[in-house]
Protein backbone atom coordinates (compact mmCIF):
# COMPACT_ATOMS: atom_id res chain seq x y z
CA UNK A 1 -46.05 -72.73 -82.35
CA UNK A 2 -44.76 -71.55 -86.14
CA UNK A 3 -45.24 -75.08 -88.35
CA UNK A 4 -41.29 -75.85 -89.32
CA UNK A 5 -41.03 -75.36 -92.96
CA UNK A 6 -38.56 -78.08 -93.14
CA UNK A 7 -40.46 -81.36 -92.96
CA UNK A 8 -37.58 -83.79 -92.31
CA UNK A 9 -35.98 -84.49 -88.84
CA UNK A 10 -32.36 -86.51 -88.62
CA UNK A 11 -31.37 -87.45 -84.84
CA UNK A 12 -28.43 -89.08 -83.77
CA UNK A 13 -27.47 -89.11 -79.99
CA UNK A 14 -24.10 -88.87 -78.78
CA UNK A 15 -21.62 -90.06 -76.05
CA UNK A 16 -17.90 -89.91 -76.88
CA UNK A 17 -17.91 -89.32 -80.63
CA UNK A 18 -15.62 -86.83 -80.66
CA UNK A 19 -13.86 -88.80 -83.41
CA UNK A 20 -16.77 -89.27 -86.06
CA UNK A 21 -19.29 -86.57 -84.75
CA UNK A 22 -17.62 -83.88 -87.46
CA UNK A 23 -17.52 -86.41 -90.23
CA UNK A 24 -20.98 -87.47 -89.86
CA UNK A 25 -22.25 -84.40 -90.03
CA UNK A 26 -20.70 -83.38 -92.83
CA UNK A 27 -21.48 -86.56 -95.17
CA UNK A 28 -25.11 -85.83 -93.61
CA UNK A 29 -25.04 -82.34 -94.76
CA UNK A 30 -24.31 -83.54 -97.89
CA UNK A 31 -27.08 -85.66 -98.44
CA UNK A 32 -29.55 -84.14 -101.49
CA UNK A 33 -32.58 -83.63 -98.97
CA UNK A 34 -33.55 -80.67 -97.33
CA UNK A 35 -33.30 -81.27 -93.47
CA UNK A 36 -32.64 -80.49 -90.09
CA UNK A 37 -30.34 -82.45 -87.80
CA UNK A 38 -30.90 -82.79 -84.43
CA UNK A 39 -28.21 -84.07 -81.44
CA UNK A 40 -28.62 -84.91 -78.63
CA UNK A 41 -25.24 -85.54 -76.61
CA UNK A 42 -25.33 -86.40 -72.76
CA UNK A 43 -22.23 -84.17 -71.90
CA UNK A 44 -19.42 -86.62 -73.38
CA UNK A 45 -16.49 -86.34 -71.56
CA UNK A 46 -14.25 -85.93 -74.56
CA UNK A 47 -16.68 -82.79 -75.42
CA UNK A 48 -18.52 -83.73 -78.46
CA UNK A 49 -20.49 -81.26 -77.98
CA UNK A 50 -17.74 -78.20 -78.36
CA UNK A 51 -17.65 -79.79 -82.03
CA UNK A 52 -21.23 -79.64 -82.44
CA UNK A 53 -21.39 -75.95 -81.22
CA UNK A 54 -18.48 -75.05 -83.61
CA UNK A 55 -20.63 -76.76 -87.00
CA UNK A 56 -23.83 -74.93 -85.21
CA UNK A 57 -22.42 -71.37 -86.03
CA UNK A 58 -21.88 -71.58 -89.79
CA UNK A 59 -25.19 -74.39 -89.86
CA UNK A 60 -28.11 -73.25 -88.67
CA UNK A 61 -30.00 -76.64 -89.64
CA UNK A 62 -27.53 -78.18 -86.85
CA UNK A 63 -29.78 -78.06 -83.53
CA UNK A 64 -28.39 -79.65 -80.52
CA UNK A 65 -29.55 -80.65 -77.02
CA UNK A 66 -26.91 -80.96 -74.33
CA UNK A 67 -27.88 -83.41 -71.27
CA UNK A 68 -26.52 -83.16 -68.22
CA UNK A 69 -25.37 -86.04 -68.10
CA UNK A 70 -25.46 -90.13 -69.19
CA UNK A 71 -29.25 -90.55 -69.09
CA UNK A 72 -29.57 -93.56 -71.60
CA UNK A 73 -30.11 -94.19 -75.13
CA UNK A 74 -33.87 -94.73 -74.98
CA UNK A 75 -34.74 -91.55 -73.41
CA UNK A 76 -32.76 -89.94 -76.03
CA UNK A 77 -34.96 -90.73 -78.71
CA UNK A 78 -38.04 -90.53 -76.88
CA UNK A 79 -37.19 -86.57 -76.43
CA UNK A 80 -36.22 -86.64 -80.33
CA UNK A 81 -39.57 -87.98 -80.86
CA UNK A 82 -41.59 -85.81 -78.89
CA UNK A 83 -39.23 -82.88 -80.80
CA UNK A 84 -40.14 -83.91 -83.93
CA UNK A 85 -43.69 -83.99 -83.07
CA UNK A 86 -43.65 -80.53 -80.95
CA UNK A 87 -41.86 -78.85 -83.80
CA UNK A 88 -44.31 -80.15 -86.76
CA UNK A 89 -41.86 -82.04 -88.27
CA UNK A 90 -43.41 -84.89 -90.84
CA UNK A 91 -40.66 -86.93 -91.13
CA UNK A 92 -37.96 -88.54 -88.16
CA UNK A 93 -35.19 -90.17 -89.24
CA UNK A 94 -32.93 -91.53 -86.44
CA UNK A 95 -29.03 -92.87 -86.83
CA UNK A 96 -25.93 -94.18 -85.50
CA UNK A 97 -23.26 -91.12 -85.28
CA UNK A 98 -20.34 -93.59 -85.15
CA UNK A 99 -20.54 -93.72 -89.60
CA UNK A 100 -21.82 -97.48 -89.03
CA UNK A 101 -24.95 -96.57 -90.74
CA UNK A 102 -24.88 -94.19 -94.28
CA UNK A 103 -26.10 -91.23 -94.51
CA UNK A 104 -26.00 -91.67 -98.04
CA UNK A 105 -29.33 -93.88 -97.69
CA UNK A 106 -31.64 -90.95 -96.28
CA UNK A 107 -33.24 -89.90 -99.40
CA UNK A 108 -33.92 -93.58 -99.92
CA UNK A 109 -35.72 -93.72 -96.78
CA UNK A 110 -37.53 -90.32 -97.35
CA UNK A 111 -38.78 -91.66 -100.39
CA UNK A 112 -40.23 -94.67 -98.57
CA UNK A 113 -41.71 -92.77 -95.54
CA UNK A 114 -43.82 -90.79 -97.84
CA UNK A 115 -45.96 -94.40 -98.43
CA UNK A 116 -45.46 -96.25 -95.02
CA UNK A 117 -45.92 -94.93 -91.40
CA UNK A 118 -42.82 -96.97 -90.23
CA UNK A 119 -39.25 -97.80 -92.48
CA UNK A 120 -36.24 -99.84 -90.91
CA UNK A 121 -32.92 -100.27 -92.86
CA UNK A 122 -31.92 -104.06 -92.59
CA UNK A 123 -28.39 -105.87 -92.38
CA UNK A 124 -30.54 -109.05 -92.64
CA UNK A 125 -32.85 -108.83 -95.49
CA UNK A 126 -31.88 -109.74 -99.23
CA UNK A 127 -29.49 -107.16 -100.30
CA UNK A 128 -28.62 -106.05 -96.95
CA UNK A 129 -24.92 -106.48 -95.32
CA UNK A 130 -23.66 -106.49 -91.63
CA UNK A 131 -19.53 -106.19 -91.35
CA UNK A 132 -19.38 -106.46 -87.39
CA UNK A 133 -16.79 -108.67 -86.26
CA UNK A 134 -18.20 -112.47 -85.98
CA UNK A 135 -18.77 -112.36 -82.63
CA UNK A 136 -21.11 -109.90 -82.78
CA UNK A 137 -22.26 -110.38 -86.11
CA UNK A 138 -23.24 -113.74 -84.65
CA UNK A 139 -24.87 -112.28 -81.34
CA UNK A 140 -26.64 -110.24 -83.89
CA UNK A 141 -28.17 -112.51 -86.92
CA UNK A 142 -29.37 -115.21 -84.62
CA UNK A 143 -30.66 -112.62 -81.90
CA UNK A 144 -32.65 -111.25 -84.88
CA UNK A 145 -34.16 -114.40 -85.67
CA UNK A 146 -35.36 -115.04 -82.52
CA UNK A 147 -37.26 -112.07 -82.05
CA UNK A 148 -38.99 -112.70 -85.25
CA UNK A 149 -39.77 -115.74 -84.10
CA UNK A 150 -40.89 -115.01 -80.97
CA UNK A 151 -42.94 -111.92 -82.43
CA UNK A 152 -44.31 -113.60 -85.26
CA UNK A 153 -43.34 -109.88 -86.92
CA UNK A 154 -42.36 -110.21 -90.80
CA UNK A 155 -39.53 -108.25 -90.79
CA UNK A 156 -35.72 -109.37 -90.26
CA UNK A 157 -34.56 -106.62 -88.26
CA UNK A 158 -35.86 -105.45 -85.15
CA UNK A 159 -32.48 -103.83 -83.08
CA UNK A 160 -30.71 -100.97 -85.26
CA UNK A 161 -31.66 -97.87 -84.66
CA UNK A 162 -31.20 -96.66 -88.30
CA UNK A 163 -35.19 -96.43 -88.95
CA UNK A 164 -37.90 -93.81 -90.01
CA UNK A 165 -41.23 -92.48 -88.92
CA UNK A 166 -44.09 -90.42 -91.19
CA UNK A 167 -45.17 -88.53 -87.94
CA UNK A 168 -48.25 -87.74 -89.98
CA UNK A 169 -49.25 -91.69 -91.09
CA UNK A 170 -48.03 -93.36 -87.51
CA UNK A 171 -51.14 -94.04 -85.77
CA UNK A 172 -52.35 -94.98 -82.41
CA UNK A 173 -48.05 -95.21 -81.68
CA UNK A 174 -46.49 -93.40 -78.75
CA UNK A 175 -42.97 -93.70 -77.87
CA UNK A 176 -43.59 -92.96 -73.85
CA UNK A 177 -44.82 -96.08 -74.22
CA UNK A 178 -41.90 -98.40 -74.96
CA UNK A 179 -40.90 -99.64 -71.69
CA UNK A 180 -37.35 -101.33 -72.49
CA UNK A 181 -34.43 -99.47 -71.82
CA UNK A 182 -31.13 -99.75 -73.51
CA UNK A 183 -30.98 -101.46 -76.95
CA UNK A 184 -34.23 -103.57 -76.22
CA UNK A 185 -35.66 -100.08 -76.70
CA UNK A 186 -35.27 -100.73 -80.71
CA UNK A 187 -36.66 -103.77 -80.64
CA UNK A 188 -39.79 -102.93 -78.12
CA UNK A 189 -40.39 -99.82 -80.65
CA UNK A 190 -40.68 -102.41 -83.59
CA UNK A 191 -43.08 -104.52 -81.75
CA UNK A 192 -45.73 -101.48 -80.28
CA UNK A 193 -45.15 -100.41 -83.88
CA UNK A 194 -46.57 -103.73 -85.28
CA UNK A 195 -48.74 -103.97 -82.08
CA UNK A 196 -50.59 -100.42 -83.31
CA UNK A 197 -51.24 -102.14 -86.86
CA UNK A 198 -48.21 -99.64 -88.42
CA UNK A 199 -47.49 -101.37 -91.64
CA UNK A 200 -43.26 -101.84 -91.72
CA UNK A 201 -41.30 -101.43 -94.50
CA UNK A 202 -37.75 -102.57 -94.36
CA UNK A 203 -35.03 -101.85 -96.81
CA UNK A 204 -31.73 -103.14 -97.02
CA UNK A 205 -28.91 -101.23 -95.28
CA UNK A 206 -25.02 -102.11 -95.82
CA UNK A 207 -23.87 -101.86 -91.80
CA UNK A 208 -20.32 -100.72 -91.50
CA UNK A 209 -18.30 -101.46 -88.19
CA UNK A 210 -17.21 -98.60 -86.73
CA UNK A 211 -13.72 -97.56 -87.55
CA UNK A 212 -13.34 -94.66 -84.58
CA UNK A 213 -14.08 -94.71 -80.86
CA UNK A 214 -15.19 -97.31 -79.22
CA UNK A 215 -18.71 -99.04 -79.54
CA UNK A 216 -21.01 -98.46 -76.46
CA UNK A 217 -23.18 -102.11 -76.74
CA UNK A 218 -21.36 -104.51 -74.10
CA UNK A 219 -21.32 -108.00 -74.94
CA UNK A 220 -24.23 -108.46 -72.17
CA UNK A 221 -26.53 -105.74 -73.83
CA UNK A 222 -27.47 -109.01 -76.65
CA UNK A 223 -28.51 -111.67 -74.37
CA UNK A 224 -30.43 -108.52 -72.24
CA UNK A 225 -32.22 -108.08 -74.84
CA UNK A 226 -33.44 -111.54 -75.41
CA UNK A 227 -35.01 -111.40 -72.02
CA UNK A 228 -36.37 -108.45 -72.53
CA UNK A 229 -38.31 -110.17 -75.42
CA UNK A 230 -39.35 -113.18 -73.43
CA UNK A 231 -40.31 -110.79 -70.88
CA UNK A 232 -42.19 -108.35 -73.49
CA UNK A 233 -43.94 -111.17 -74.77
CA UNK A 234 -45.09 -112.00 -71.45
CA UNK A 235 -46.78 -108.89 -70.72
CA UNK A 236 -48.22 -109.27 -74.35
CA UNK A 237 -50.16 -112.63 -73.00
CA UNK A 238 -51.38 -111.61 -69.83
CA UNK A 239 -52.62 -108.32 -71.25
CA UNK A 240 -54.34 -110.38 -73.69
CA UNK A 241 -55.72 -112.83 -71.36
């Protein structure tokens, strides 16, 4: 296989974001980085992907895998992962499509993945800014601190997915490994991350509720995820036994 000449990867994946799908990737476009952006959209009923096709034809650094269907969020990014890696890419950077996270920050978090293996933008650190309604916001911030907590990992966010990988520093670190589906996915990444002595760097990140569609986390999906880390740090112990 050719070595890509462009070194940095952008993924989103899509369901239903027929609304902000065009926007993002025009503000994405727009960031000063050269790039490639790569979707991956599990055939949304409201045809997000006709959009996507239509952008495709006038820009060629708009790639895009269609699914056949809903087959989850943390499958999504494992194939974006083994993409990257497949295609020589150096850099992943992976994203929210619904505008909650700005595109505006990439260049930022280019800049930091040329010194660290691992980089996670952070509503929670200083500087950082989460506008979710309260409930969430609430579900959120104390969810957080649990997991670092329970990790013992010195970071203050472990669940957004806005986040980037130096494919090239990342060591001993393989996605197929993260066991956790849905949005404990995030937060099982961080830990194997830590797990596979990655140093993290985390940089603030100004999270903006979404303003179109409709968000895809049910209520449920928070205190999931807490058992998921009980039960991840469960496996942790008796492995360690």
């Amino acid at each position: 296989m050719v070595e890509n000449k462009t070194e940095l990867l952008i993924f989103t994946a899509t369901y239903n974001e027929v609304e902000n799908i065009e926007n993002f990737l025009n503000q994405t476009l727009l960031t000063n980085v050269q790039k490639d952006i790569l979707i991956i959209d599990d055939n949304s009923p409201d045809k997000t992907w006709e959009i996507i096709e239509k952008i495709q034809k006038e820009k060629n650094n708009v790639k895009l895998i269609k699914r056949n269907g809903k087959e989850g969020l943390d499958t999504a990014h494992k194939k974006a992962f083994k993409y990257a890696k497949d295609n020589k890419y150096t850099y992943l950077i992976t994203m929210d499509a619904d505008l909650s996270h700005d595109p505006a920050l990439i260049p930022e978090f280019l800049e930091n993945l040329k010194k660290f293996p691992f980089v996670i933008g952070s509503r929670y650190s200083k500087g950082g800014k989460n506008e979710m309604k309260l409930g969430r916001y609430l579900l959120s911030f104390v969810g957080n601190k649990i997991i670092k907590f329970v990790l013992g990992i010195k970071v203050d966010e472990f669940t957004t997915s806005y986040r980037g990988f130096n494919l090239n520093k990342l060591k001993n670190f393989d996605m197929n490994d993260v066991v956790s589906k849905g949005y404990s996915f995030f937060m099982e990444t961080v830990f194997l991350v830590n797990l596979t002595k990655n140093e993290i760097k985390q940089i603030p990140i100004h999270f903006k509720d979404r303003k179109k569609g409709k968000s895809k986390i049910p209520t449920i999906e928070s205190f999931r995820t807490l058992k998921n880390l009980f039960l991840l740090k469960l496996r942790n112990f008796n492995k360690n036994k």
